[in-house]
C-alpha atoms as a PDB file:
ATOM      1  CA  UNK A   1    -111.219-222.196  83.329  1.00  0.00           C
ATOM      2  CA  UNK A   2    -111.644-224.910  86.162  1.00  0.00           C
ATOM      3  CA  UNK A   3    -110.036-222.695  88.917  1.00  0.00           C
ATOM      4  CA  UNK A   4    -112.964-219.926  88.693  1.00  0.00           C
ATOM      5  CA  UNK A   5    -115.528-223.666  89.858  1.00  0.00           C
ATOM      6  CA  UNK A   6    -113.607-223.226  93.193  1.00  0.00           C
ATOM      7  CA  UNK A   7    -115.163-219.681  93.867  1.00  0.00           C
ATOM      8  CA  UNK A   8    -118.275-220.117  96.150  1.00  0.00           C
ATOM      9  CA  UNK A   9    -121.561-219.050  94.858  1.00  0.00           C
ATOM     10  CA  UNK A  10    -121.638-215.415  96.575  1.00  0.00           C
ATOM     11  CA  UNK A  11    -118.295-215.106  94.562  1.00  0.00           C
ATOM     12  CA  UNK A  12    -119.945-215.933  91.082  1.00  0.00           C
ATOM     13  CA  UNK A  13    -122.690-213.890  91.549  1.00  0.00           C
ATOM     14  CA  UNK A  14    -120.110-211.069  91.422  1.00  0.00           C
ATOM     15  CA  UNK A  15    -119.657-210.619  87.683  1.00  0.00           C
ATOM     16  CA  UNK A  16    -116.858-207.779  88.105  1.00  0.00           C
ATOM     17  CA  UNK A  17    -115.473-209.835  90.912  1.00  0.00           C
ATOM     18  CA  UNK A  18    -115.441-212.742  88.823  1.00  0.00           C
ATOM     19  CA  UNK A  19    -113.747-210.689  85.490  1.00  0.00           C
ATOM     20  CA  UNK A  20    -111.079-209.736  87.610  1.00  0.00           C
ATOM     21  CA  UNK A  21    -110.424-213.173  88.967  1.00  0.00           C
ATOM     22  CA  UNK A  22    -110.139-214.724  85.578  1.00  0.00           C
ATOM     23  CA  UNK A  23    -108.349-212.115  84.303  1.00  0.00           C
ATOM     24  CA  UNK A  24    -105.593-212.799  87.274  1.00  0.00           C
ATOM     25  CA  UNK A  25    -105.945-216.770  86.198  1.00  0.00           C
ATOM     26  CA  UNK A  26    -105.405-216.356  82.429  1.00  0.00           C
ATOM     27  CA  UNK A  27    -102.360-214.558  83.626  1.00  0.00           C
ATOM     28  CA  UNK A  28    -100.969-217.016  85.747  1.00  0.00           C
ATOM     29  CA  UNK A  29    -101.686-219.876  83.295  1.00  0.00           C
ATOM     30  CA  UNK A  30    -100.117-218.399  80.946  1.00  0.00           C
ATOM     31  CA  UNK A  31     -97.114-217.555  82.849  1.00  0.00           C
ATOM     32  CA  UNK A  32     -97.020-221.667  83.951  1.00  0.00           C
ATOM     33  CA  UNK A  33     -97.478-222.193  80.031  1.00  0.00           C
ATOM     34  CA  UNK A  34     -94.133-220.189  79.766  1.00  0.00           C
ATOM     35  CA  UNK A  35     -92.504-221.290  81.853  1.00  0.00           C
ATOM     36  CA  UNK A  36     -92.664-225.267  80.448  1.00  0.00           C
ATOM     37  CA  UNK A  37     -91.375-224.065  77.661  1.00  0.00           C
ATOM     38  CA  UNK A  38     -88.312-222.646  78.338  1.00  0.00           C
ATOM     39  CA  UNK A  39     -87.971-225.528  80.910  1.00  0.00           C
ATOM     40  CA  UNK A  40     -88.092-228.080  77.729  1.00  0.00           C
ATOM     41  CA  UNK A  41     -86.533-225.427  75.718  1.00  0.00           C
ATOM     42  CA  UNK A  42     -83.013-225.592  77.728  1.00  0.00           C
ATOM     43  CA  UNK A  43     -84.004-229.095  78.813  1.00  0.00           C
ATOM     44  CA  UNK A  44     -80.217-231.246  77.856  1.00  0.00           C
ATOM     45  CA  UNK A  45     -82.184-234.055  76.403  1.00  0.00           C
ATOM     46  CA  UNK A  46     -84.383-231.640  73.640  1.00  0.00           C
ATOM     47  CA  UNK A  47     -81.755-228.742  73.394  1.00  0.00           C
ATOM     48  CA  UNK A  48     -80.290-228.084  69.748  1.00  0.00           C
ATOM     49  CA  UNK A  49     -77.444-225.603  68.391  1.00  0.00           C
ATOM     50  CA  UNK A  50     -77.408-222.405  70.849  1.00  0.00           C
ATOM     51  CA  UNK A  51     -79.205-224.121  73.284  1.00  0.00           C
ATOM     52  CA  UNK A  52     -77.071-226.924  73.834  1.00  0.00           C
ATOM     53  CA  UNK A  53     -73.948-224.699  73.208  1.00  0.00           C
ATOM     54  CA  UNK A  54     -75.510-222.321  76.676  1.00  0.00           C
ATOM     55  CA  UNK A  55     -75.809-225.540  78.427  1.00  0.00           C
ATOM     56  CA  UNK A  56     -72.278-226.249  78.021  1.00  0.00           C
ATOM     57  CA  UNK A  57     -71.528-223.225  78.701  1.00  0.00           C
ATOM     58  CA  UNK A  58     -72.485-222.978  82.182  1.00  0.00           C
ATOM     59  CA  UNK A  59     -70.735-226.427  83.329  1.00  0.00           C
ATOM     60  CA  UNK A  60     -67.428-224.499  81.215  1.00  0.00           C
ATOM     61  CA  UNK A  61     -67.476-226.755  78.255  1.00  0.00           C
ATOM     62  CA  UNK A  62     -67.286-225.736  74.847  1.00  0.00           C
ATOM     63  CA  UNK A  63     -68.677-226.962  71.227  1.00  0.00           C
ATOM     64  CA  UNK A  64     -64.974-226.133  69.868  1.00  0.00           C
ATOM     65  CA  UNK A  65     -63.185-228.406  72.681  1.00  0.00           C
ATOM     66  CA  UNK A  66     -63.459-231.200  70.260  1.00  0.00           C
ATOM     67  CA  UNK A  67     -63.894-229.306  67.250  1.00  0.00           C
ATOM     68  CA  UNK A  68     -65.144-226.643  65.067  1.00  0.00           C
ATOM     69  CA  UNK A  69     -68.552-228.551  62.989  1.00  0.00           C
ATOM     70  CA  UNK A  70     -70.104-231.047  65.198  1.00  0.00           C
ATOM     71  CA  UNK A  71     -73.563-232.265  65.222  1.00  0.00           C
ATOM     72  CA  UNK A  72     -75.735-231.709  68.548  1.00  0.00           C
ATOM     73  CA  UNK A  73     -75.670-235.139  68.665  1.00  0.00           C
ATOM     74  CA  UNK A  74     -71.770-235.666  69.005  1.00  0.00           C
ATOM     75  CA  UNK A  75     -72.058-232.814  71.052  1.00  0.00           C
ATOM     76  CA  UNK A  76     -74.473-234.106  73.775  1.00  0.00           C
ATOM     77  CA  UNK A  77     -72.610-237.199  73.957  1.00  0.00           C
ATOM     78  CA  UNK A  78     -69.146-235.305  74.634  1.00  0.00           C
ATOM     79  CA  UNK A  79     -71.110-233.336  77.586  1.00  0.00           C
ATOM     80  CA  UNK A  80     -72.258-236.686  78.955  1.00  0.00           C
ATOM     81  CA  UNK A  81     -69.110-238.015  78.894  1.00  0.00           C
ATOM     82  CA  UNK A  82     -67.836-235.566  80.323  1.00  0.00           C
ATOM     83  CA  UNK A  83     -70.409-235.087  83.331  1.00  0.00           C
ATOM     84  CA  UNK A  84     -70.364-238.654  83.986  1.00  0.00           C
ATOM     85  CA  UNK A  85     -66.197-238.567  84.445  1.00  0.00           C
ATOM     86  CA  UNK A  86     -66.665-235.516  87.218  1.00  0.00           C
ATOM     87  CA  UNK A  87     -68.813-238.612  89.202  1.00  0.00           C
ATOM     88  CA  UNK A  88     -66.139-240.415  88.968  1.00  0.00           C
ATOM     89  CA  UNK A  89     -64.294-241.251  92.166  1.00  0.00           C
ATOM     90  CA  UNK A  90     -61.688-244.279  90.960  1.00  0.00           C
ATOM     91  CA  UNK A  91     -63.517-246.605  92.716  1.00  0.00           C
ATOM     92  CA  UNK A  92     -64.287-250.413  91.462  1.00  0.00           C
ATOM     93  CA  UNK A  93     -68.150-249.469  91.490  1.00  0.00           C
ATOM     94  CA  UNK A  94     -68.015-246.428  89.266  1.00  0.00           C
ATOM     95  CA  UNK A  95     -65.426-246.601  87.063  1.00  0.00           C
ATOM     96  CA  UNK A  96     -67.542-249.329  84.518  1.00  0.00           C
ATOM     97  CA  UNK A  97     -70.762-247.185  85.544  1.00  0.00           C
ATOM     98  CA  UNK A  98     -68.801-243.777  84.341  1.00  0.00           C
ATOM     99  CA  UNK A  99     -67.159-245.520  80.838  1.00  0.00           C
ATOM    100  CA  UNK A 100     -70.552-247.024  79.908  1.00  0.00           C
ATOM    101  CA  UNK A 101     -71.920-243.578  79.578  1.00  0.00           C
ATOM    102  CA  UNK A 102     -68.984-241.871  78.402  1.00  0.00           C
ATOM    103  CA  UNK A 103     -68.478-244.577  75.904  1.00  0.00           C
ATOM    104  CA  UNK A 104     -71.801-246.482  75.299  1.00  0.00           C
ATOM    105  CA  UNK A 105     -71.705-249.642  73.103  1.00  0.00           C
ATOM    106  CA  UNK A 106     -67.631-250.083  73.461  1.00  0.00           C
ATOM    107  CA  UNK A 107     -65.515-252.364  75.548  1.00  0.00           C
ATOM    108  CA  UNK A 108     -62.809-250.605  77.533  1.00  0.00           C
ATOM    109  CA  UNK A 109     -59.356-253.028  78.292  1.00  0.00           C
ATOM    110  CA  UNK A 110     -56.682-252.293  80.721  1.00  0.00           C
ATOM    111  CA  UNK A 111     -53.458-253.064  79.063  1.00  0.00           C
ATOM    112  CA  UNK A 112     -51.655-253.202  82.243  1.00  0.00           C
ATOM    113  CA  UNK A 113     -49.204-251.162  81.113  1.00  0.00           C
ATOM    114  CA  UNK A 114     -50.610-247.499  81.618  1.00  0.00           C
ATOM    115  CA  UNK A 115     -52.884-247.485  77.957  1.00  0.00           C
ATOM    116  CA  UNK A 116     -56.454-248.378  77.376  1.00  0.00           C
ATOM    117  CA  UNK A 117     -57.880-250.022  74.392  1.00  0.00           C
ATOM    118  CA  UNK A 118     -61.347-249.410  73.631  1.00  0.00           C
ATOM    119  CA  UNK A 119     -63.445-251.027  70.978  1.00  0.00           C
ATOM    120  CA  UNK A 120     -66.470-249.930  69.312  1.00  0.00           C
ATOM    121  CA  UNK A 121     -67.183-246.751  67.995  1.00  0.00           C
ATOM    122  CA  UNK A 122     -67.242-243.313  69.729  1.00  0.00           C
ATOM    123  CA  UNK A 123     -68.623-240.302  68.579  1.00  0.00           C
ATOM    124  CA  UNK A 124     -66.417-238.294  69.752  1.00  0.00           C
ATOM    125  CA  UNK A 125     -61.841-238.407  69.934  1.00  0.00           C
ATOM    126  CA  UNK A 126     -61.351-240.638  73.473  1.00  0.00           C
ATOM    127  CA  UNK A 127     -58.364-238.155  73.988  1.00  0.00           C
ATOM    128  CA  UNK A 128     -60.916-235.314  74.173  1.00  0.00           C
ATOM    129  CA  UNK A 129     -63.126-237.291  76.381  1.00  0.00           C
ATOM    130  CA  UNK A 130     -60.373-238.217  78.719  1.00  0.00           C
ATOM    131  CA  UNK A 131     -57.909-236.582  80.472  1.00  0.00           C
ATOM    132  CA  UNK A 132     -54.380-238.284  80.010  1.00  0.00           C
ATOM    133  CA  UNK A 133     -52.674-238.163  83.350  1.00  0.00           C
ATOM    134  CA  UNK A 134     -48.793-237.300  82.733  1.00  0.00           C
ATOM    135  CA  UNK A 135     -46.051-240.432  82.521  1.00  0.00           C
ATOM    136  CA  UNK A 136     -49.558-242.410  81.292  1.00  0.00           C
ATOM    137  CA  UNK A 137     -49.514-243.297  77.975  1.00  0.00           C
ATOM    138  CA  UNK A 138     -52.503-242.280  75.393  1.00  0.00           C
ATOM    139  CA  UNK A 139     -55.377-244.250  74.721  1.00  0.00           C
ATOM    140  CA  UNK A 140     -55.771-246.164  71.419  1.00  0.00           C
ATOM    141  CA  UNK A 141     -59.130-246.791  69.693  1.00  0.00           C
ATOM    142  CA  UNK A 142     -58.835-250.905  68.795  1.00  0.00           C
END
């Protein structure tokens, strides 16, 4: 253990000293060790099934908000949807920034008349994405 090199010489000469110090160290390092994991274990890039369901959980999202059997996948993408629209602030700047990652690899149109059509594919139902604003009409998938 490279931490018990730092003791000064009078210290290693202390053998019982010197137990009880690495003793403490193994401890702590393994504590550290722990603590990594569950860090990459509830990390939202690497979490999978329960995991990712307790992440959602605590933003007040829900696997069953856009259906009963979906992959992790679908799943992660509907939570970064969703995060990126509560960044959104309706401004010229953001609003592109915000549909890229809700929607990644479409093409989002402004009909002009109170719909969106969006091409490409999306993982997940657009009318569970977004929220439809009432006397605005629903958005179709071109």
């Amino acid at each position: 253990m490279e931490w018990l090199s730092l003791f000064p010489g009078a210290s290693r000469d202390r053998p019982r000293f010197m137990a009880l110090v690495e003793a403490v160290l193994w401890q702590a390092s393994d504590l550290a060790a722990l603590a990594a994991q569950l860090q990459a274990g509830f990390s939202f890039e690497e979490a999978e099934g329960v995991q990712l369901d307790q992440i959602a959980a605590a933003i007040g999202l829900n696997r069953t908000d856009i259906g009963t059997d979906v992959p992790d996948e679908t799943f992660r993408q509907y939570l970064l949807a969703k995060l990126a629209l509560w960044s959104l602030d309706g401004t010229n700047k953001t609003v592109p920034e915000v549909l890229g990652i809700a929607l990644p690899g479409s093409t989002q149109t402004d009909n002009g008349d109170g719909t969106v059509s969006i091409t490409g594919s999306s993982p997940v139902e657009v009318s569970k994405v977004f929220p439809i604003p009432a006397g605005i009409g629903t958005m179709h998938n071109a």
